[in-house]
PDB file of N, CA and C in Angstrom:
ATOM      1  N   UNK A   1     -18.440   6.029  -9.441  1.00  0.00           N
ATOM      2  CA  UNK A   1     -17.683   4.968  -8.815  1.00  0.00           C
ATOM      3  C   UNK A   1     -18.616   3.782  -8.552  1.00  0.00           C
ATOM      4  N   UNK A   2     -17.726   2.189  -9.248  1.00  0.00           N
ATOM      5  CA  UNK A   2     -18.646   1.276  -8.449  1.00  0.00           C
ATOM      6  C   UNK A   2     -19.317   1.463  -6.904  1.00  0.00           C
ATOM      7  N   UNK A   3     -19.949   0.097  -6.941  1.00  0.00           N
ATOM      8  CA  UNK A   3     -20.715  -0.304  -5.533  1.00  0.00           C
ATOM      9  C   UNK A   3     -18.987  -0.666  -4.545  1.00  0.00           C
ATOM     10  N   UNK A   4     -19.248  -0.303  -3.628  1.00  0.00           N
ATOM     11  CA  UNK A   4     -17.915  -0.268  -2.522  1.00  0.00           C
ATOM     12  C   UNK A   4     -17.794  -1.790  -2.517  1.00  0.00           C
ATOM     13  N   UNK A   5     -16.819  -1.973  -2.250  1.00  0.00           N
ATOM     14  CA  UNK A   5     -15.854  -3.798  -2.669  1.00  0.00           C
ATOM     15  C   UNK A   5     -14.876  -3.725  -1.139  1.00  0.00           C
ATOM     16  N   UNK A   6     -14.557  -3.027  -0.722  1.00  0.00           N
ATOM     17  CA  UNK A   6     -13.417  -3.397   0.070  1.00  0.00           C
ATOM     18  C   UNK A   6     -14.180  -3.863   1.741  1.00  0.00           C
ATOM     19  N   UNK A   7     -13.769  -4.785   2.479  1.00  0.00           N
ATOM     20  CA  UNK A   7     -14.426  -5.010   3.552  1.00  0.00           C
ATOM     21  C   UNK A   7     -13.880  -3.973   4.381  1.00  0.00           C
ATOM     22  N   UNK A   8     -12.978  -2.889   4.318  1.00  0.00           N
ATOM     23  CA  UNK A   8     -12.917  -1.915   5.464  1.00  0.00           C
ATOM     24  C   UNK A   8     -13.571  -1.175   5.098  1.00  0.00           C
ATOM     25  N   UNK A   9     -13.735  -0.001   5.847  1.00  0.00           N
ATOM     26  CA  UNK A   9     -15.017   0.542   5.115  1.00  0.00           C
ATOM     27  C   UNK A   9     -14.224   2.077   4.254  1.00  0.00           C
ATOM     28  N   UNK A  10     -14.910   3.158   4.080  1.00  0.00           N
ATOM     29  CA  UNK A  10     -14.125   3.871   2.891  1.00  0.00           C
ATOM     30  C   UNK A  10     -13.060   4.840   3.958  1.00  0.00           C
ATOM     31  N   UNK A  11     -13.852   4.966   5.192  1.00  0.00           N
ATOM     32  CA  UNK A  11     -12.908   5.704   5.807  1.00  0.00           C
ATOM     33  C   UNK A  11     -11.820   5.214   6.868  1.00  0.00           C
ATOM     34  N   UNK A  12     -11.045   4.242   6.115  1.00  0.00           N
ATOM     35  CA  UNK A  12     -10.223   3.901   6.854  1.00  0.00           C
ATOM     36  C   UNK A  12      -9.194   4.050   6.674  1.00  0.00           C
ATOM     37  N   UNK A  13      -7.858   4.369   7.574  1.00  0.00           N
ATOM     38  CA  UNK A  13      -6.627   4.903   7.497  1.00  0.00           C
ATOM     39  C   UNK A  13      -6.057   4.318   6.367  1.00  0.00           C
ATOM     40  N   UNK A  14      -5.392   4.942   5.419  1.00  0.00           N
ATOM     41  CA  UNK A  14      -4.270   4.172   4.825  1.00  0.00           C
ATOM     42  C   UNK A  14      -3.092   4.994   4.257  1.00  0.00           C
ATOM     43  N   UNK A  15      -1.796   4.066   4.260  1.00  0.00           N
ATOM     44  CA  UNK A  15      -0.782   4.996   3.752  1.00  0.00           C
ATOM     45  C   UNK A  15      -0.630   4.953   2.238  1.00  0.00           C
ATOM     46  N   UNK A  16      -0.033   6.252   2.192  1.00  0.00           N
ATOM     47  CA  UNK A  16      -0.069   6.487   0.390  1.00  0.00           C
ATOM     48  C   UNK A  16       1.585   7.292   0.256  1.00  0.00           C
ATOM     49  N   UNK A  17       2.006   6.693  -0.837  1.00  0.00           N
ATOM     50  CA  UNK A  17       3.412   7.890  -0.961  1.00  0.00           C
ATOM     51  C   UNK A  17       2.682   9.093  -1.025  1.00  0.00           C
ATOM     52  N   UNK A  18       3.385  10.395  -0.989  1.00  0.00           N
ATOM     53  CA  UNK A  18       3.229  11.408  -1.059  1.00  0.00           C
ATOM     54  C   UNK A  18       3.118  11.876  -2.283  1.00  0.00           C
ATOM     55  N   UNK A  19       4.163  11.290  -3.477  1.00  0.00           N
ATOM     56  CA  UNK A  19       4.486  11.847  -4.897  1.00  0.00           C
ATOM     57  C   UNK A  19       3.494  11.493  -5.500  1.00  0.00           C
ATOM     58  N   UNK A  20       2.332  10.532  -4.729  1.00  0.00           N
ATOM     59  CA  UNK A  20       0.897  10.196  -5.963  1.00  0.00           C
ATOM     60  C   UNK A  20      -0.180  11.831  -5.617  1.00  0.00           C
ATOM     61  N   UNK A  21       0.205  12.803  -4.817  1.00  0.00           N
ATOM     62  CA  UNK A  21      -0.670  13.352  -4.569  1.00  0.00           C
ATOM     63  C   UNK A  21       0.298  14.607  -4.563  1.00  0.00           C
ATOM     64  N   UNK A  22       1.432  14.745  -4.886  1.00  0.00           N
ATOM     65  CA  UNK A  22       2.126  16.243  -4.627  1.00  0.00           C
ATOM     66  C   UNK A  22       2.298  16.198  -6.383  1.00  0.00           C
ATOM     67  N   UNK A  23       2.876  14.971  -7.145  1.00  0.00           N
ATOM     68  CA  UNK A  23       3.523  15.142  -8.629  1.00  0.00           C
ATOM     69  C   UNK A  23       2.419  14.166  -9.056  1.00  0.00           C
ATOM     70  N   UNK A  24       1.773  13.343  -8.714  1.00  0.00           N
ATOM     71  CA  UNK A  24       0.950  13.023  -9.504  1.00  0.00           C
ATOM     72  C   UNK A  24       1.236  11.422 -10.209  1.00  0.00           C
ATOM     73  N   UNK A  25       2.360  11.191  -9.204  1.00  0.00           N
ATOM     74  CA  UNK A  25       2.804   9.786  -9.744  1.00  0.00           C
ATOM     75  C   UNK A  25       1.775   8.658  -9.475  1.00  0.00           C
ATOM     76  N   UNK A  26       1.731   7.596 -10.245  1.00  0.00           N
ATOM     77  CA  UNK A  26       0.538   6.809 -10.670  1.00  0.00           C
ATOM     78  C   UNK A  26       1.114   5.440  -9.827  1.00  0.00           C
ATOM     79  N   UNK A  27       0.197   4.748  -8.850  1.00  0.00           N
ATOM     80  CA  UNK A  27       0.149   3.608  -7.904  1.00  0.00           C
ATOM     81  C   UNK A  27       0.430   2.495  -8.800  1.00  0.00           C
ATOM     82  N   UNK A  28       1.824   1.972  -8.062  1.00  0.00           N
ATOM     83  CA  UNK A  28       2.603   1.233  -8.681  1.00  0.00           C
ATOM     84  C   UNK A  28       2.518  -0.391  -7.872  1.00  0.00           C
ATOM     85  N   UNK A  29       2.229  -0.425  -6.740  1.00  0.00           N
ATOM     86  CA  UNK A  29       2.759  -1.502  -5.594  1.00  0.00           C
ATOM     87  C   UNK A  29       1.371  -0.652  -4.787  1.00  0.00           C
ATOM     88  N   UNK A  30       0.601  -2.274  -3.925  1.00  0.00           N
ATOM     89  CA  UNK A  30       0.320  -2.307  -2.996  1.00  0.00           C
ATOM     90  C   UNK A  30       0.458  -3.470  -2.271  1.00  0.00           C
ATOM     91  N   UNK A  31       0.438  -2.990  -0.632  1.00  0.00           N
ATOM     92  CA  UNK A  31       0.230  -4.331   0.118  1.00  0.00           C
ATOM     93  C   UNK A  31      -0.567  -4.306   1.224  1.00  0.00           C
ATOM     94  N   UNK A  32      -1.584  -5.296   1.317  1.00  0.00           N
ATOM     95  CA  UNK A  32      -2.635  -5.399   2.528  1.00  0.00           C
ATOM     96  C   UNK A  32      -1.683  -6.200   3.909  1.00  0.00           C
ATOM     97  N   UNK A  33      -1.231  -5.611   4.318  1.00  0.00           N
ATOM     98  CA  UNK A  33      -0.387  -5.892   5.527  1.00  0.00           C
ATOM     99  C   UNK A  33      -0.826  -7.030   6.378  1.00  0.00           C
ATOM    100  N   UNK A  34      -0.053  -8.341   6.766  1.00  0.00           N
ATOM    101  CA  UNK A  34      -0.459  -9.158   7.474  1.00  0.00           C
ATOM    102  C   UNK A  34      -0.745  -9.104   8.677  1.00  0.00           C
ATOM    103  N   UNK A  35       0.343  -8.181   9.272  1.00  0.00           N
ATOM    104  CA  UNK A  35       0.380  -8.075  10.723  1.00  0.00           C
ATOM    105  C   UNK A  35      -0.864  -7.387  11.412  1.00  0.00           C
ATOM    106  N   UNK A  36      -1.146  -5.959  10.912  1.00  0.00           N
ATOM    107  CA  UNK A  36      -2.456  -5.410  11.366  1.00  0.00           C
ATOM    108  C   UNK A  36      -3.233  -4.997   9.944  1.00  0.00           C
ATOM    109  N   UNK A  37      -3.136  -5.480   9.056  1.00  0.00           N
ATOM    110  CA  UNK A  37      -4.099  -5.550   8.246  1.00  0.00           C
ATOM    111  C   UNK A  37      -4.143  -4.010   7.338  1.00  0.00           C
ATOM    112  N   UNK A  38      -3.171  -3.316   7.691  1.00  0.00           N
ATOM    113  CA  UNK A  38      -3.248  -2.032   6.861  1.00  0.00           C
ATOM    114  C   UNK A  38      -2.723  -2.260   5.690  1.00  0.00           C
ATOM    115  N   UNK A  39      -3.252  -1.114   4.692  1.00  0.00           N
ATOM    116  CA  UNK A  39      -3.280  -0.952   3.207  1.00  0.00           C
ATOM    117  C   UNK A  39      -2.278  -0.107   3.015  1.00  0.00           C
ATOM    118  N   UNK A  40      -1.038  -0.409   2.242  1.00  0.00           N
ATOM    119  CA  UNK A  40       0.158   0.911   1.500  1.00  0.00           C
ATOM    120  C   UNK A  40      -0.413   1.325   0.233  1.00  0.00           C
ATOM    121  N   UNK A  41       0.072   2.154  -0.093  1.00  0.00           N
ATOM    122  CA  UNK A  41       0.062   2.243  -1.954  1.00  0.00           C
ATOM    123  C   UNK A  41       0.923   3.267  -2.197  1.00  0.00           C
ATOM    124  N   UNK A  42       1.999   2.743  -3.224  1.00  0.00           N
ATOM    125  CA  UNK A  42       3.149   3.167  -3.681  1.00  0.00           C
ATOM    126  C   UNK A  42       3.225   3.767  -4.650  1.00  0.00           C
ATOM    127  N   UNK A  43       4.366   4.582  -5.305  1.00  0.00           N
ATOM    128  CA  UNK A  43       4.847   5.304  -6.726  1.00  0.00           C
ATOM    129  C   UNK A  43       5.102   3.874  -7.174  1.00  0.00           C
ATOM    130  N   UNK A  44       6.269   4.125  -8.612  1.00  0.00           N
ATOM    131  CA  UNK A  44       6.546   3.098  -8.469  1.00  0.00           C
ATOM    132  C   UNK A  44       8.404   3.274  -8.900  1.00  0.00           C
ATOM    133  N   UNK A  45       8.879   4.402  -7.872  1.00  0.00           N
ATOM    134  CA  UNK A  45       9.941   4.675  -7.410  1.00  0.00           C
ATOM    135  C   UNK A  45      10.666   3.748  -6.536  1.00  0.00           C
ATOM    136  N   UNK A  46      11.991   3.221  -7.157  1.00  0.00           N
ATOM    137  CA  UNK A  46      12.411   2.512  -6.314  1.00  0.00           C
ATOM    138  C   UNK A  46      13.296   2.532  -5.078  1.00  0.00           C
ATOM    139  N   UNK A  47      14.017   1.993  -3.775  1.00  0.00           N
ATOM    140  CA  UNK A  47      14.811   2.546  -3.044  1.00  0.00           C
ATOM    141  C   UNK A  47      13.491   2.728  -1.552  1.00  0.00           C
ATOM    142  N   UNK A  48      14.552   2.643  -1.021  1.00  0.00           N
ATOM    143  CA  UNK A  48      13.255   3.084   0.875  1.00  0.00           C
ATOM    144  C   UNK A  48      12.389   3.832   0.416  1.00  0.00           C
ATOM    145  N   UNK A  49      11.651   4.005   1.857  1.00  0.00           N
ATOM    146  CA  UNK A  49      10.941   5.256   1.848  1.00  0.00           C
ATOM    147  C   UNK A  49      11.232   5.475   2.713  1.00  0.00           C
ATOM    148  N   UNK A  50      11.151   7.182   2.796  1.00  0.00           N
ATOM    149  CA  UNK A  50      11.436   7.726   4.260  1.00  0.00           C
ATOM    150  C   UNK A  50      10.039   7.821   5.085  1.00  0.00           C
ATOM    151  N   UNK A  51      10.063   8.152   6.056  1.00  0.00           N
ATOM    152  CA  UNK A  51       8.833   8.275   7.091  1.00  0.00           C
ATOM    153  C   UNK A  51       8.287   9.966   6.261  1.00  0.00           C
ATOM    154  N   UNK A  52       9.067  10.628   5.730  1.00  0.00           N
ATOM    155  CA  UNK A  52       8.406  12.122   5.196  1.00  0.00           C
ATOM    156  C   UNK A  52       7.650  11.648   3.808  1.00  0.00           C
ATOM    157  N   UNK A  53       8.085  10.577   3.689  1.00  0.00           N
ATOM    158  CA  UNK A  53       7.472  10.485   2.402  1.00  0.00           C
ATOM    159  C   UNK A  53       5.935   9.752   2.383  1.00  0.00           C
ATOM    160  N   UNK A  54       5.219   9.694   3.385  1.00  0.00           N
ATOM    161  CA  UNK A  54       4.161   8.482   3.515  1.00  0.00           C
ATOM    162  C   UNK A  54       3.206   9.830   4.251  1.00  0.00           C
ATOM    163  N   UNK A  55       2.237   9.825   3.496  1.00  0.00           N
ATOM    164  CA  UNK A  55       0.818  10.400   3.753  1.00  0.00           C
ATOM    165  C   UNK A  55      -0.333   9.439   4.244  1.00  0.00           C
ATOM    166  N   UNK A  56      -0.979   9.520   5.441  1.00  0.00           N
ATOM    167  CA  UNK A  56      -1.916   9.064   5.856  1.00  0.00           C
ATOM    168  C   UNK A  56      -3.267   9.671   5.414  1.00  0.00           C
ATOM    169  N   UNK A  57      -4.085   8.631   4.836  1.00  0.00           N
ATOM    170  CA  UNK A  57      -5.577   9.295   3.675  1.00  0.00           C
ATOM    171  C   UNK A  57      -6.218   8.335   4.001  1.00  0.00           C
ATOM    172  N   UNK A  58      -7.517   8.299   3.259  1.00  0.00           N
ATOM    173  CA  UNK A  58      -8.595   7.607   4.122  1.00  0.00           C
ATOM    174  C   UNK A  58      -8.381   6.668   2.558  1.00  0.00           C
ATOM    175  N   UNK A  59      -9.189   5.444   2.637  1.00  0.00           N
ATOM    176  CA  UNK A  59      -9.299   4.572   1.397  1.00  0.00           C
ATOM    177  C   UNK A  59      -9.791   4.990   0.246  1.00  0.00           C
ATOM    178  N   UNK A  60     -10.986   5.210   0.355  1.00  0.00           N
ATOM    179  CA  UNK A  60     -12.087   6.217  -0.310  1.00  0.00           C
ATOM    180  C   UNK A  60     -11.382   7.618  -1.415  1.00  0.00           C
ATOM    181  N   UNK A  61     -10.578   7.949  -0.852  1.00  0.00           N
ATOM    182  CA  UNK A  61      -9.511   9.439  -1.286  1.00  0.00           C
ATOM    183  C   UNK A  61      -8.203   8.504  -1.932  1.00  0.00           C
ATOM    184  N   UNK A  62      -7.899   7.586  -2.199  1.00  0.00           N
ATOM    185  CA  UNK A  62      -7.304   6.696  -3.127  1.00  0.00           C
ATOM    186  C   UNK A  62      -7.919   6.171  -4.438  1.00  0.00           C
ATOM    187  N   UNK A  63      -8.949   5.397  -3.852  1.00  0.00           N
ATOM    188  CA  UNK A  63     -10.374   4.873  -4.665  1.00  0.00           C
ATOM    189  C   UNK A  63     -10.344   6.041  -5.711  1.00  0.00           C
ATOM    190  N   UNK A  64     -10.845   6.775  -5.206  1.00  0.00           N
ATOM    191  CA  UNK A  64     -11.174   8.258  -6.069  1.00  0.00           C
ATOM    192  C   UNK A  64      -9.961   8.606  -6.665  1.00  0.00           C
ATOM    193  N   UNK A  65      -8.797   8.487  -6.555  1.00  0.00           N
ATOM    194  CA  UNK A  65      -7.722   9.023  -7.262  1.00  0.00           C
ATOM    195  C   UNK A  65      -7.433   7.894  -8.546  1.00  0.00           C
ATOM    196  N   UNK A  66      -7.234   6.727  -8.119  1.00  0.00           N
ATOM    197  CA  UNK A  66      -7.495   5.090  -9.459  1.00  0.00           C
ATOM    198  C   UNK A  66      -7.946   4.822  -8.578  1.00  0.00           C
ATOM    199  N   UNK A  67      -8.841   4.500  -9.728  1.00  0.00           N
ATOM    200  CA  UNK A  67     -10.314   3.728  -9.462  1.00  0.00           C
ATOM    201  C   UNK A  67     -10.000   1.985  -9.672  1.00  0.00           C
ATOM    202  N   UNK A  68      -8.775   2.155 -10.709  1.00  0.00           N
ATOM    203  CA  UNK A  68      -8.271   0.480 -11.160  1.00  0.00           C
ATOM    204  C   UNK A  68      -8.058  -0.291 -10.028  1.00  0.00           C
ATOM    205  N   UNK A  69      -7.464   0.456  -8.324  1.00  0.00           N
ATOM    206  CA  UNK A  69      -7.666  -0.451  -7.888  1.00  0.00           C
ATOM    207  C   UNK A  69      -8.311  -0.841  -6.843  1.00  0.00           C
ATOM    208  N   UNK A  70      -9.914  -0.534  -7.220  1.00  0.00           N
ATOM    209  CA  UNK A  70     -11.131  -1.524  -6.855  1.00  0.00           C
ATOM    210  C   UNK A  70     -10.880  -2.749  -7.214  1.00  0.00           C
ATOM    211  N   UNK A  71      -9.695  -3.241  -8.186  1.00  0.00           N
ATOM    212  CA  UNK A  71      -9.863  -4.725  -8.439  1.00  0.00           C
ATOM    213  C   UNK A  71      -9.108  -5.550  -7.285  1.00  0.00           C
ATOM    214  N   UNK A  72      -8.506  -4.888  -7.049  1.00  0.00           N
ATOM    215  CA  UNK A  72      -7.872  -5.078  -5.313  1.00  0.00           C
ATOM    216  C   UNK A  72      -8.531  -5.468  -4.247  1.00  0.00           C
ATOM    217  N   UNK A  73      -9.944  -5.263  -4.279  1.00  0.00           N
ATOM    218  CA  UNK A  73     -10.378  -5.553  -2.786  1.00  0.00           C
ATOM    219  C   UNK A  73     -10.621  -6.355  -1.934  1.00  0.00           C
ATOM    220  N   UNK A  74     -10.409  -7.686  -2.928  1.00  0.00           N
ATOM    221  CA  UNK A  74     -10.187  -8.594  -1.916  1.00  0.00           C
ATOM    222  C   UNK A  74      -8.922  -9.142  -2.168  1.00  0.00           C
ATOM    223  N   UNK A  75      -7.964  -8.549  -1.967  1.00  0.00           N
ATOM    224  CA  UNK A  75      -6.419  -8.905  -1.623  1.00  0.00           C
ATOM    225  C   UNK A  75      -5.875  -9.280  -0.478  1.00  0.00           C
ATOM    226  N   UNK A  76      -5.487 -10.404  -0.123  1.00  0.00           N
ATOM    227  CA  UNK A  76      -6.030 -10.882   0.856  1.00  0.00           C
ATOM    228  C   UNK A  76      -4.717 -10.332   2.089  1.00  0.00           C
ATOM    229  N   UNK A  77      -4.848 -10.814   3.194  1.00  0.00           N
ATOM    230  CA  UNK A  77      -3.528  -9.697   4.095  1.00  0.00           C
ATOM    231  C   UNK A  77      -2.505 -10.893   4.407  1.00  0.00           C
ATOM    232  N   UNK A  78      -1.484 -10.005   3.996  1.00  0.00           N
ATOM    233  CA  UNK A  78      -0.538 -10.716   3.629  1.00  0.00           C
ATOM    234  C   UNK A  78       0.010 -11.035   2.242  1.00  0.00           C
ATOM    235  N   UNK A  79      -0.561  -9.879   1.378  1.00  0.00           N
ATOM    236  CA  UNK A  79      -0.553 -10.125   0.043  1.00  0.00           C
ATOM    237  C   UNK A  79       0.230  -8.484  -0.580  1.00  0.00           C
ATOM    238  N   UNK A  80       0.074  -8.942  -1.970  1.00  0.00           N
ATOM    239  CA  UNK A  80       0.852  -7.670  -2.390  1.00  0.00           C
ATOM    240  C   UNK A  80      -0.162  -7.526  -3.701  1.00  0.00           C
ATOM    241  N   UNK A  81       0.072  -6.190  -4.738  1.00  0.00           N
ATOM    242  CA  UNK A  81       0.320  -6.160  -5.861  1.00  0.00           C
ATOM    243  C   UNK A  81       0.483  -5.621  -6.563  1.00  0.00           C
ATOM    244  N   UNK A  82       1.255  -6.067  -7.761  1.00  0.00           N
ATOM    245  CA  UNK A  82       1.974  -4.472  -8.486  1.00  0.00           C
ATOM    246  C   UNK A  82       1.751  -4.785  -9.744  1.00  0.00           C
ATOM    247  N   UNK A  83       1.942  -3.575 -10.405  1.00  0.00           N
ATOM    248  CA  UNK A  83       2.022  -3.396 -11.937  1.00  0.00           C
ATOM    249  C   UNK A  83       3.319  -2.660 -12.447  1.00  0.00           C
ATOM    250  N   UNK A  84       3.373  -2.978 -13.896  1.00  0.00           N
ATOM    251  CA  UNK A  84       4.879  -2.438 -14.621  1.00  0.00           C
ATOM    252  C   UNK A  84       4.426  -0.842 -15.469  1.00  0.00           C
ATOM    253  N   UNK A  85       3.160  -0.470 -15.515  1.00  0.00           N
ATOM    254  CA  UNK A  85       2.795   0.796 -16.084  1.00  0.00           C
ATOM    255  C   UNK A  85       1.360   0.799 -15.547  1.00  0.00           C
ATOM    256  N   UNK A  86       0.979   2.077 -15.625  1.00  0.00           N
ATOM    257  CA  UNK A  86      -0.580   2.563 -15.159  1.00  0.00           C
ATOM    258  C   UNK A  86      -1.709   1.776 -16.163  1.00  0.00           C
ATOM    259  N   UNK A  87      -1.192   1.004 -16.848  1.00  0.00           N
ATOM    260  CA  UNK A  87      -2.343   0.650 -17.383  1.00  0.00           C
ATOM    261  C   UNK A  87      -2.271  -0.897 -18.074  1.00  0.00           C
ATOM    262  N   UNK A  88      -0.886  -0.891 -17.120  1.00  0.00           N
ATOM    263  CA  UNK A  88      -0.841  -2.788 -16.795  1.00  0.00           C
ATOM    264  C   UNK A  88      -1.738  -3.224 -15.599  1.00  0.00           C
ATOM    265  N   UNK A  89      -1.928  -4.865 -16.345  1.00  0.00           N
ATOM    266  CA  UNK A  89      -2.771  -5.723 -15.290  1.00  0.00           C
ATOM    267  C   UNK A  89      -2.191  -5.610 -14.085  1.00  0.00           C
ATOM    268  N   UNK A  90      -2.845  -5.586 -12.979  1.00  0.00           N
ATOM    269  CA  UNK A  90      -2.613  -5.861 -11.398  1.00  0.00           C
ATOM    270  C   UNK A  90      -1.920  -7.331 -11.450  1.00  0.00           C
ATOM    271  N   UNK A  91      -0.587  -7.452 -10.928  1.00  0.00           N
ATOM    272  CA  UNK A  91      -0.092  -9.072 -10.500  1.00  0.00           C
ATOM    273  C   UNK A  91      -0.568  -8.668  -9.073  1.00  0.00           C
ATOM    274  N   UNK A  92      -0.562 -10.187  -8.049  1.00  0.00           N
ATOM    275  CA  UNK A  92      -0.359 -10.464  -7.243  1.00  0.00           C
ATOM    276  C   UNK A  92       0.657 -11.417  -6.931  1.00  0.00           C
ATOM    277  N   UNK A  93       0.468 -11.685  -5.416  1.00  0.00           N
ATOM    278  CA  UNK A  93       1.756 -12.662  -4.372  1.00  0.00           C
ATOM    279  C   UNK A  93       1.285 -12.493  -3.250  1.00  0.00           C
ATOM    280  N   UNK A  94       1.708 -13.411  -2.613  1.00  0.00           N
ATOM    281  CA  UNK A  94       2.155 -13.578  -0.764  1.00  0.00           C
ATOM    282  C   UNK A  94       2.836 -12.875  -0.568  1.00  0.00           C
ATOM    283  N   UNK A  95       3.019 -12.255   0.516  1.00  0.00           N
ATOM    284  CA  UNK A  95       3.992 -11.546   0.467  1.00  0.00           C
ATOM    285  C   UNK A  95       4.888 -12.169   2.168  1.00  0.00           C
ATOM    286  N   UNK A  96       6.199 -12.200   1.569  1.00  0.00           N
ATOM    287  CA  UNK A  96       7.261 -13.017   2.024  1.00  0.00           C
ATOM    288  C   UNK A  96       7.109 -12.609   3.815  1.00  0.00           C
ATOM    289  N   UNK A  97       7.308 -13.575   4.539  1.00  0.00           N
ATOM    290  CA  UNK A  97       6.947 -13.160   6.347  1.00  0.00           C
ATOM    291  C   UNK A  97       8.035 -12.431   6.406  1.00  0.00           C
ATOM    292  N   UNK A  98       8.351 -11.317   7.406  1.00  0.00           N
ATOM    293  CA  UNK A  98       9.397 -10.677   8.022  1.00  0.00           C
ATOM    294  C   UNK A  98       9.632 -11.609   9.037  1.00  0.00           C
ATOM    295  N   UNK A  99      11.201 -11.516   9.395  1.00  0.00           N
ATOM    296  CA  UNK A  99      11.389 -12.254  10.622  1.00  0.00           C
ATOM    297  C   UNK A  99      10.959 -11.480  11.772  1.00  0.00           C
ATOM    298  N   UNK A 100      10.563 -12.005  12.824  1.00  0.00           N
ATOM    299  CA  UNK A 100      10.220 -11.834  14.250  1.00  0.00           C
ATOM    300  C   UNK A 100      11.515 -10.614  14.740  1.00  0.00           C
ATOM    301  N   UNK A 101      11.333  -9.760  15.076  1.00  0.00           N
ATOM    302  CA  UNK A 101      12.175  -9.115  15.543  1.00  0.00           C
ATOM    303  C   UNK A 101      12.575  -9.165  17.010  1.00  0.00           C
ATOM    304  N   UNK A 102      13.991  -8.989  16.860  1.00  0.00           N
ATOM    305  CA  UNK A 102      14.347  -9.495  18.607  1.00  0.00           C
ATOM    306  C   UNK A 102      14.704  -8.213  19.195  1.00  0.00           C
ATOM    307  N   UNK A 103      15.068  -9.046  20.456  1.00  0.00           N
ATOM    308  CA  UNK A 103      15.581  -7.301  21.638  1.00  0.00           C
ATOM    309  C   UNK A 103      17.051  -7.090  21.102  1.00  0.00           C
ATOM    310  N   UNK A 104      17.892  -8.018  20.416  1.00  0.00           N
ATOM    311  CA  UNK A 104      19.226  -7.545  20.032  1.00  0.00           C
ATOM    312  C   UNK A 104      18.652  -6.675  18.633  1.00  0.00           C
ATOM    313  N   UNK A 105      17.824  -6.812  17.823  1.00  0.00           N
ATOM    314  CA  UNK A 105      17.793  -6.018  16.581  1.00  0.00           C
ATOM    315  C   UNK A 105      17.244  -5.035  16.909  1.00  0.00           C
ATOM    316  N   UNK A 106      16.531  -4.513  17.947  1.00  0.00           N
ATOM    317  CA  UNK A 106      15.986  -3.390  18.503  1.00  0.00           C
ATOM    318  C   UNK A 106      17.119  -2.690  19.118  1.00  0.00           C
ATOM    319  N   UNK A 107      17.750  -3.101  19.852  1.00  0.00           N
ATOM    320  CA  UNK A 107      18.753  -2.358  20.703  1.00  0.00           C
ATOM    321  C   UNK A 107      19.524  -1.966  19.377  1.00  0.00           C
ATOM    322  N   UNK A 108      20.231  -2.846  18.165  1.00  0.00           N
ATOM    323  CA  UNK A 108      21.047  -1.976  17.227  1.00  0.00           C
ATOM    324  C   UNK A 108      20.407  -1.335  16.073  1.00  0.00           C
ATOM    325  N   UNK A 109      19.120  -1.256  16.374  1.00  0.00           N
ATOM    326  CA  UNK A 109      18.554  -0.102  15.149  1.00  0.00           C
ATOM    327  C   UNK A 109      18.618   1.463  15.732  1.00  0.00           C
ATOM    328  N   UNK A 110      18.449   1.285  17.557  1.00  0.00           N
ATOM    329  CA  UNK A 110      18.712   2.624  17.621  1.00  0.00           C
ATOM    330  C   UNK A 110      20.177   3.134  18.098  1.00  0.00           C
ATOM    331  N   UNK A 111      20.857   2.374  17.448  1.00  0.00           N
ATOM    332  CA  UNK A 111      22.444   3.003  17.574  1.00  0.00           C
ATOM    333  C   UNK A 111      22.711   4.011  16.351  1.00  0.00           C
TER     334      UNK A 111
END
């Protein structure tokens, strides 16, 4: 493995679908999160995800699984990026703000 690229360091939390590490499905979508700066990495299954479906792994234990995306590391937060096959180029983007969530959208999510 290259020289380490990412400014967090290798052992830092990140979420991963589950199906890249139970079936073996190949990282389709990532995003360096604006709000607190965390890292996803996706199948490239489309539709929600459920909360059962998201494994918490360290960076490093991704790295090691594709290595392709070390080209990622400085993606900046608030950013995204995906590919159309495992051995398409990385696109990037901004990735679009969520609106501010209020006390009325809180009160009807848990209805």
């Amino acid at each position: 493995m290259k020289e380490w690229q990412f400014a967090d360091p290798p052992n830092v939390a990140v979420f991963l679908d589950r199906g890249i590490v139970t079936r073996g499905d190949w990282i389709a979508y990532v995003s360096h999160d604006d709000d607190d700066g965390s890292w996803q990495f996706h199948n490239s299954e489309t539709g929600p995800v459920e909360e059962g479906d998201i494994m918490i792994v360290s960076l490093q234990s991704v790295l090691q699984r594709d290595e392709s995306i070390q080209i990622l590391a400085d993606l900046p937060e608030g950013w995204h990026a995906w590919r159309s096959s495992k051995s398409s180029p990385w696109q990037r983007a901004k990735s679009r703000p969520h609106p501010p969530t209020t006390t009325n959208d809180s009160a009807m999510s848990q209805v």
